[in-house]
N, C-alpha and C. Protein backbone atom coordinates (compact mmCIF):
# COMPACT_ATOMS: atom_id res chain seq x y z
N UNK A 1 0.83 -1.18 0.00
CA UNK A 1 0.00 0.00 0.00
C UNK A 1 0.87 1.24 0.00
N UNK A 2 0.53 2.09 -0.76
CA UNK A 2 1.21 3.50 -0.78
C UNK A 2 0.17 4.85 -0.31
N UNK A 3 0.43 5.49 0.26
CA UNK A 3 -0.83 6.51 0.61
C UNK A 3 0.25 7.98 0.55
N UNK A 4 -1.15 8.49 -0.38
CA UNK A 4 -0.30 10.47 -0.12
C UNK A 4 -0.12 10.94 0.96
N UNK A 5 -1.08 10.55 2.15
CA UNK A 5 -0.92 11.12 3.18
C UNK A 5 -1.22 10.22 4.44
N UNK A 6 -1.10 10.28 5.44
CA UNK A 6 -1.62 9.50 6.71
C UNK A 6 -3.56 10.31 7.02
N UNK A 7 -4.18 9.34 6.68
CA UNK A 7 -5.60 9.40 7.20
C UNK A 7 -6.25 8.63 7.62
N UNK A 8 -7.65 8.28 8.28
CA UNK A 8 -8.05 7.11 8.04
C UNK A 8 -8.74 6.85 6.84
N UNK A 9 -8.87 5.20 6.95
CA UNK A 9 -9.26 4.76 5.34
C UNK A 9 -10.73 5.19 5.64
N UNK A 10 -11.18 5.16 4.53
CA UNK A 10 -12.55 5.34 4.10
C UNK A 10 -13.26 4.30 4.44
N UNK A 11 -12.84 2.58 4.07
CA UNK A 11 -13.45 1.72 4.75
C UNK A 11 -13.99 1.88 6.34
N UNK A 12 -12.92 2.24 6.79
CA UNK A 12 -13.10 2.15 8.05
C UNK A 12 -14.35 2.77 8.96
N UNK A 13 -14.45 3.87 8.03
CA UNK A 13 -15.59 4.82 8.64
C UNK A 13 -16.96 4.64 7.65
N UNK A 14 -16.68 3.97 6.60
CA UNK A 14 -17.99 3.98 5.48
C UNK A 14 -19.00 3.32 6.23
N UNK A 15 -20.36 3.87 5.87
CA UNK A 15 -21.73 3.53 6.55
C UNK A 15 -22.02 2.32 6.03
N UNK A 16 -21.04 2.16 4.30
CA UNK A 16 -21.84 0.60 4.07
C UNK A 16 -21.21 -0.62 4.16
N UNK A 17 -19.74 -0.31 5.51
CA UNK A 17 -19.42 -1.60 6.21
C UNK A 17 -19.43 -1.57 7.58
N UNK A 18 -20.21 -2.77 8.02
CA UNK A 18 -20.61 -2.67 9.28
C UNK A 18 -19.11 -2.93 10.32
N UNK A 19 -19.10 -2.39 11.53
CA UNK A 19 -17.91 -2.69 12.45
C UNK A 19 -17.49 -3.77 12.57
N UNK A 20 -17.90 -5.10 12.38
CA UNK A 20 -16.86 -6.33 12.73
C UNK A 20 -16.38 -6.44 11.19
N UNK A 21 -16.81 -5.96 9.32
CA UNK A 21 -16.33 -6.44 9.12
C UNK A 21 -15.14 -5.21 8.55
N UNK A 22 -15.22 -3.98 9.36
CA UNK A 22 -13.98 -3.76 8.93
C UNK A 22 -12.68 -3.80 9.81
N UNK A 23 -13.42 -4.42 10.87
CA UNK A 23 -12.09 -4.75 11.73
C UNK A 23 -11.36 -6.28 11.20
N UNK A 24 -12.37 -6.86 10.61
CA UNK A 24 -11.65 -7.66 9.65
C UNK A 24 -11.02 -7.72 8.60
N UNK A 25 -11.33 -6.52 7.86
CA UNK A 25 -10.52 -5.74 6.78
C UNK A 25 -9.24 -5.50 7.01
N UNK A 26 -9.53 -4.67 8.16
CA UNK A 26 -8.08 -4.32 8.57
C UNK A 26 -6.93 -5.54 9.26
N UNK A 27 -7.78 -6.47 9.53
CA UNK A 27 -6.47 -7.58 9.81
C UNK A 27 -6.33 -8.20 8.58
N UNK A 28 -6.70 -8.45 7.66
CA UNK A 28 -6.37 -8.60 6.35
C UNK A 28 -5.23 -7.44 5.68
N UNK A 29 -6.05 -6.43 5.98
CA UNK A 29 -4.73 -5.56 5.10
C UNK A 29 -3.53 -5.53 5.92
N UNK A 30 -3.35 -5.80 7.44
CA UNK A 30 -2.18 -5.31 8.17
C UNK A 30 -1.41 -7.16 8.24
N UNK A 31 -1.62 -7.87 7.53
CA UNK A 31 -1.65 -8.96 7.96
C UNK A 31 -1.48 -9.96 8.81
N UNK A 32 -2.75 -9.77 9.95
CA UNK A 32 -2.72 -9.91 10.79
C UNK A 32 -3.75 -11.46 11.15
N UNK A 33 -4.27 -12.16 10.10
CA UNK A 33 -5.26 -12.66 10.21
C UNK A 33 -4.16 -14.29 10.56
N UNK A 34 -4.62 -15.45 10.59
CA UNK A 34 -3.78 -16.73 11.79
C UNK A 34 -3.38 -17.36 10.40
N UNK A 35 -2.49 -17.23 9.70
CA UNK A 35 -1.94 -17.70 9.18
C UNK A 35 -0.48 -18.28 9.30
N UNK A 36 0.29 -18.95 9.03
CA UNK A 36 1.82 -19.65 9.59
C UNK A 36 3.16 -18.46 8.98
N UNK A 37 2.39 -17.63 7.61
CA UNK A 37 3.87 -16.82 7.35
C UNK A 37 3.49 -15.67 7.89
N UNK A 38 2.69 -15.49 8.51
CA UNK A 38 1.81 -14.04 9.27
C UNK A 38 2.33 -14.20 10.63
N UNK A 39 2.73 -15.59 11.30
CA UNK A 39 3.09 -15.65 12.86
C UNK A 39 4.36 -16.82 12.32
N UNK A 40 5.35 -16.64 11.98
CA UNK A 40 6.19 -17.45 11.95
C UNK A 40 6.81 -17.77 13.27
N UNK A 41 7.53 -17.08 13.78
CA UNK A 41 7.81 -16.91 15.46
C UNK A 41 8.70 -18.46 15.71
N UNK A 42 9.91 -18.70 14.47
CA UNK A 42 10.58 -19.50 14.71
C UNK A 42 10.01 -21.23 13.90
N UNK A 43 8.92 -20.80 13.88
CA UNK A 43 8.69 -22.09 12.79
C UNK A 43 8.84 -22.21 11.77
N UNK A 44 9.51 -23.45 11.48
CA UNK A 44 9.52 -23.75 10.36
C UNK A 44 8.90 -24.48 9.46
N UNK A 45 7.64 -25.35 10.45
CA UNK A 45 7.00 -25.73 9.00
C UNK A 45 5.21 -24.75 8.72
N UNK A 46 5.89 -23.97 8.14
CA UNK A 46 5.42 -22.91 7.13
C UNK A 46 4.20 -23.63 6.13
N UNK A 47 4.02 -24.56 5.88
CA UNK A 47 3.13 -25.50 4.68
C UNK A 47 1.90 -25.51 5.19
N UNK A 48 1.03 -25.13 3.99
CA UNK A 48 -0.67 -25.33 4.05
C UNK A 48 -0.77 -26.51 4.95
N UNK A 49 -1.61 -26.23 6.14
CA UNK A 49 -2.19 -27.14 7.24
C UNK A 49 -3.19 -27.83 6.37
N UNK A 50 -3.72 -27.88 5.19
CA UNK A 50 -4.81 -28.79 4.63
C UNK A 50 -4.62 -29.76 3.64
N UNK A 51 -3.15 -29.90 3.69
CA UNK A 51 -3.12 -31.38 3.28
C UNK A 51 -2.47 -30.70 1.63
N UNK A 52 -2.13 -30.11 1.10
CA UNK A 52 -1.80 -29.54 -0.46
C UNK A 52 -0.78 -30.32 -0.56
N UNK A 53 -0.63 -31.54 -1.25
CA UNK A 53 -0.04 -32.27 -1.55
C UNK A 53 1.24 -31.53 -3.05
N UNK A 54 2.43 -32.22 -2.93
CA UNK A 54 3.29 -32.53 -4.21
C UNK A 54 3.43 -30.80 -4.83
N UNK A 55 2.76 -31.07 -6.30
CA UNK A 55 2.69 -29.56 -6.68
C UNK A 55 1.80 -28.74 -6.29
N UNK A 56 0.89 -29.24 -5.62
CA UNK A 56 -0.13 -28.70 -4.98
C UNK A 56 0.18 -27.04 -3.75
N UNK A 57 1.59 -28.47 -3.41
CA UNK A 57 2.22 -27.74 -1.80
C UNK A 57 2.48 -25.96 -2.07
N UNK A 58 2.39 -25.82 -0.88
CA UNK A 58 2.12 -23.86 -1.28
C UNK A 58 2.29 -23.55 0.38
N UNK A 59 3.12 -22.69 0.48
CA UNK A 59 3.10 -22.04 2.26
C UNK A 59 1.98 -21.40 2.33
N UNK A 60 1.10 -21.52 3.99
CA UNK A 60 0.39 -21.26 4.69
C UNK A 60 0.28 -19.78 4.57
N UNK A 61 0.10 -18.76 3.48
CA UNK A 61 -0.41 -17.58 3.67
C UNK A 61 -1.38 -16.72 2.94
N UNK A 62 -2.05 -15.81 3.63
CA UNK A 62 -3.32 -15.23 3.26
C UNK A 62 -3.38 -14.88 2.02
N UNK A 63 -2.11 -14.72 0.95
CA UNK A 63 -2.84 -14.22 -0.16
C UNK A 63 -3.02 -15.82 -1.31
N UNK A 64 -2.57 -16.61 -0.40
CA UNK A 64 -2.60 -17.91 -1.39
C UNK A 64 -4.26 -18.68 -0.64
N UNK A 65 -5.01 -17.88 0.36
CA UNK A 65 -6.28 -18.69 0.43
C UNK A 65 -7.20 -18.96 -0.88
N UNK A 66 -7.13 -18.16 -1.27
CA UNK A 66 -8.27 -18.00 -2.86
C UNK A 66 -7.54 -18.94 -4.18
N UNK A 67 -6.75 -20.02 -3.62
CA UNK A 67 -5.95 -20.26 -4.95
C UNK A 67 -5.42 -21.43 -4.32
N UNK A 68 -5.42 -22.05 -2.76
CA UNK A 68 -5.95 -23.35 -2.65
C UNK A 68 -6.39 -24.29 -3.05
N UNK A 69 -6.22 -25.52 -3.59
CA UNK A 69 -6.61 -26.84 -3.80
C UNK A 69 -7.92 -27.03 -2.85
N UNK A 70 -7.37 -27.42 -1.72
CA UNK A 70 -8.06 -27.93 -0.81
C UNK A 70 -9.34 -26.92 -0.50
N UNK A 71 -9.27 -25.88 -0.64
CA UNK A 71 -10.23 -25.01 -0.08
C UNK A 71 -10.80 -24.63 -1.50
N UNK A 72 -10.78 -25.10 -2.49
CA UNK A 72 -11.49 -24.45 -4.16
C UNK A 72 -12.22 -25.69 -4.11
N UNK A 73 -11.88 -26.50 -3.72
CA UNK A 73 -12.45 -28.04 -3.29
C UNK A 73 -14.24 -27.57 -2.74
N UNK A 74 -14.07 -26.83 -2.14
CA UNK A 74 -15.64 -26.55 -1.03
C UNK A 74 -15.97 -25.23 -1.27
N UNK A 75 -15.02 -24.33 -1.84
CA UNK A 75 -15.79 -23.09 -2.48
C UNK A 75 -15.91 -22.30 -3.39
N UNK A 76 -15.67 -23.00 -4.54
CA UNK A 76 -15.52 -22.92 -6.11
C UNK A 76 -16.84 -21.48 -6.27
N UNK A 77 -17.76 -22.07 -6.11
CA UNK A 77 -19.02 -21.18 -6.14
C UNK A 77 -19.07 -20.25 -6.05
N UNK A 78 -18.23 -19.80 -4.54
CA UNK A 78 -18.22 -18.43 -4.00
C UNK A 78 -17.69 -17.64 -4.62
N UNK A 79 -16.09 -18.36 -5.05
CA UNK A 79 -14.74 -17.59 -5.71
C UNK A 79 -15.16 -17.16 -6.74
N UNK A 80 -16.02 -17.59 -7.49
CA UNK A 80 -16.48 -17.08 -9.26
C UNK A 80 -17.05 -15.80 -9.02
N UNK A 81 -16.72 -15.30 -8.02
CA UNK A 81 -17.52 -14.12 -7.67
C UNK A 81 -16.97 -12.78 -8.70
N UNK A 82 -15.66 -13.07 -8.64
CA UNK A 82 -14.87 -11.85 -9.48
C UNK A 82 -13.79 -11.03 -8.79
N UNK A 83 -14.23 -11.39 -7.51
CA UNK A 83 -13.02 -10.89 -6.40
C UNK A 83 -11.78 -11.15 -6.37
N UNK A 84 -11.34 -10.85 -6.30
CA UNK A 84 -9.31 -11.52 -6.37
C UNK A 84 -9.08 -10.75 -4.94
N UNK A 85 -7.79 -11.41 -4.36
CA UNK A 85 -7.24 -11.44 -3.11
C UNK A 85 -6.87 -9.84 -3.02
N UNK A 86 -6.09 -9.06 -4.24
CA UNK A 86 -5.46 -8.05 -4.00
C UNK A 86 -6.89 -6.81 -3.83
N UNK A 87 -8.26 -7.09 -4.22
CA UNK A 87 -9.06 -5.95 -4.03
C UNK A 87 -9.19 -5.51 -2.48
N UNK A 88 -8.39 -6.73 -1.55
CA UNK A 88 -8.71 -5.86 -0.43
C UNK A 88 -7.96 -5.08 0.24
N UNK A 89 -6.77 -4.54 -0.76
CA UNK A 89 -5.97 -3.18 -0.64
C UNK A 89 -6.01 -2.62 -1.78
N UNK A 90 -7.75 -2.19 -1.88
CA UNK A 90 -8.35 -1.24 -3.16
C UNK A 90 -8.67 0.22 -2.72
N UNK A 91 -8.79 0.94 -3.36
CA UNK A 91 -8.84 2.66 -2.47
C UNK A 91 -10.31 2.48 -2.60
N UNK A 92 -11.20 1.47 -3.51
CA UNK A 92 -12.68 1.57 -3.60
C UNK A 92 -13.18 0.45 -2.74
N UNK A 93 -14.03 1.49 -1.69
CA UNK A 93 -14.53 0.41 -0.63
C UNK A 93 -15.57 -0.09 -0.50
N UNK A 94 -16.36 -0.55 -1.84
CA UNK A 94 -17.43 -1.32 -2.23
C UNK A 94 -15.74 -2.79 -2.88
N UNK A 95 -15.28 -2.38 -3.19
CA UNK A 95 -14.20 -3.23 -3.85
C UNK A 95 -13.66 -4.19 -2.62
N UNK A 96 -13.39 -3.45 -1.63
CA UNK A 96 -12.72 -4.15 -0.29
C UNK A 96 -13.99 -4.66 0.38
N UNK A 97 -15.18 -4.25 0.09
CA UNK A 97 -15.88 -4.86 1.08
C UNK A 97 -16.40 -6.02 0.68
N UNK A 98 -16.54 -6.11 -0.59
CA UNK A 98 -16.97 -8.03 -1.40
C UNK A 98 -15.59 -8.51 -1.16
N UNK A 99 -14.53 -8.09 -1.15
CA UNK A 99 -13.01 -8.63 -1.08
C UNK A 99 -12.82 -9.44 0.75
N UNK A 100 -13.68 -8.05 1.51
CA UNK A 100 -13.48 -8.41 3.20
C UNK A 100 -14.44 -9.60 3.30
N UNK A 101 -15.66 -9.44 2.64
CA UNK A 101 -16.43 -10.39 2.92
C UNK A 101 -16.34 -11.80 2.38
N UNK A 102 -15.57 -11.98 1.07
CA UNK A 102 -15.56 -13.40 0.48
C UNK A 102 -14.19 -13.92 1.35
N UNK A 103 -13.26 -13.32 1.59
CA UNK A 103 -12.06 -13.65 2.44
C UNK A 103 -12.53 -14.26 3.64
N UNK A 104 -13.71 -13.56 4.42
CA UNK A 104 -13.92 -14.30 5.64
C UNK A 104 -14.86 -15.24 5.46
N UNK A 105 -15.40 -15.60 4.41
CA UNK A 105 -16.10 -16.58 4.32
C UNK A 105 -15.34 -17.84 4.10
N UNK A 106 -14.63 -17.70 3.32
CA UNK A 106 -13.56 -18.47 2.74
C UNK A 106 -12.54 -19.19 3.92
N UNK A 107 -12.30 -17.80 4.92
CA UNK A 107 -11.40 -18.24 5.52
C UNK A 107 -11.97 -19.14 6.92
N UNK A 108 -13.27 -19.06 6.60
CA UNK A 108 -14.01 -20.26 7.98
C UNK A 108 -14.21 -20.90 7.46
N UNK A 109 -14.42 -21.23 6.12
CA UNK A 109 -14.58 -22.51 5.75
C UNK A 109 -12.71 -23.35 5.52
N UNK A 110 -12.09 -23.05 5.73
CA UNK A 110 -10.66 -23.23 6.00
C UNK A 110 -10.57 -23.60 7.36
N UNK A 111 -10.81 -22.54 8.03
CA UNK A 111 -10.51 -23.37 9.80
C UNK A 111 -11.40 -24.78 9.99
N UNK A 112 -13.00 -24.53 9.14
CA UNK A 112 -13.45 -25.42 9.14
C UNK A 112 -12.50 -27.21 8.63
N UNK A 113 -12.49 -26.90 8.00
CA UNK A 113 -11.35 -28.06 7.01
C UNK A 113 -10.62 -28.47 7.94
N UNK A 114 -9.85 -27.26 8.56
CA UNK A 114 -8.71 -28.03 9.62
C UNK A 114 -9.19 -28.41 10.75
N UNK A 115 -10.36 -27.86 11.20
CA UNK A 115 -11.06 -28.83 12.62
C UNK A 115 -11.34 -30.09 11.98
N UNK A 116 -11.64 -30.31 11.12
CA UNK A 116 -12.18 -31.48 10.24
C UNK A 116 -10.86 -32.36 10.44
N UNK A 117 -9.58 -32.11 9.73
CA UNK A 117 -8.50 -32.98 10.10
C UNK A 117 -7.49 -32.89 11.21
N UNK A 118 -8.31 -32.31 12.24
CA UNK A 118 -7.88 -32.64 13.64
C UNK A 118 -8.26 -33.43 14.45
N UNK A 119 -9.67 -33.51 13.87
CA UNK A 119 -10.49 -34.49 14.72
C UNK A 119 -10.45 -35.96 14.39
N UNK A 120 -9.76 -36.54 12.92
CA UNK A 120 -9.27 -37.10 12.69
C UNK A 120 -8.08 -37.76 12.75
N UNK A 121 -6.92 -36.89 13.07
CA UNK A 121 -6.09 -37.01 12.97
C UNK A 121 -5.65 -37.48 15.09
């Protein structure tokens, strides 16, 4: 992100996103959301927790959720939306807010997945 000046974003204060989801916005843009290259903190195994096999394999981070194997697996539907990962550091905040909102959809159906192979495992 590059900005002319220090302000707040427009998301932040716009009437047509409600408060939890731009506090989710903003851990998306600051990247802050529980991902393994977002909290490395000495670990090293960095690799998609959902199983991304061979060429599949891809490190554990937020801009590779939308482009998942395992997770296009269960939300193909959603993704055809038109959204791509980078609209949610867009200056247009109808742009970030289908961007904030398919991300967190996406991204519970992900934790979902991994409660799924924990409980298994």
């Amino acid at each position: 992100l590059k900005y002319d000046k220090i302000d707040i974003q427009p998301y932040l204060i716009s009437t047509k996103i409600y408060p939890e989801l731009a506090k989710n916005i903003f851990k998306w843009r600051t990247r802050m959301v529980n991902f393994k290259t977002n909290f490395k903190n000495g670990n090293d195994d960095i690799l998609c927790p959902l199983g991304c096999q061979d060429e599949d394999s891809h490190e554990d981070s937020q801009d590779k959720i939308l482009k998942c194997p395992s997770i296009l697996k269960n939300v193909s539907n959603v993704i055809s939306s038109g959204v791509i990962y980078e609209d949610i550091f867009s200056r247009k905040v109808l742009k970030i807010k289908a961007a904030g909102e398919l991300l967190q959809k996406v991204f519970q159906v992900r934790e979902k997945i991994i409660g799924q192979k924990s409980d298994t495992d």
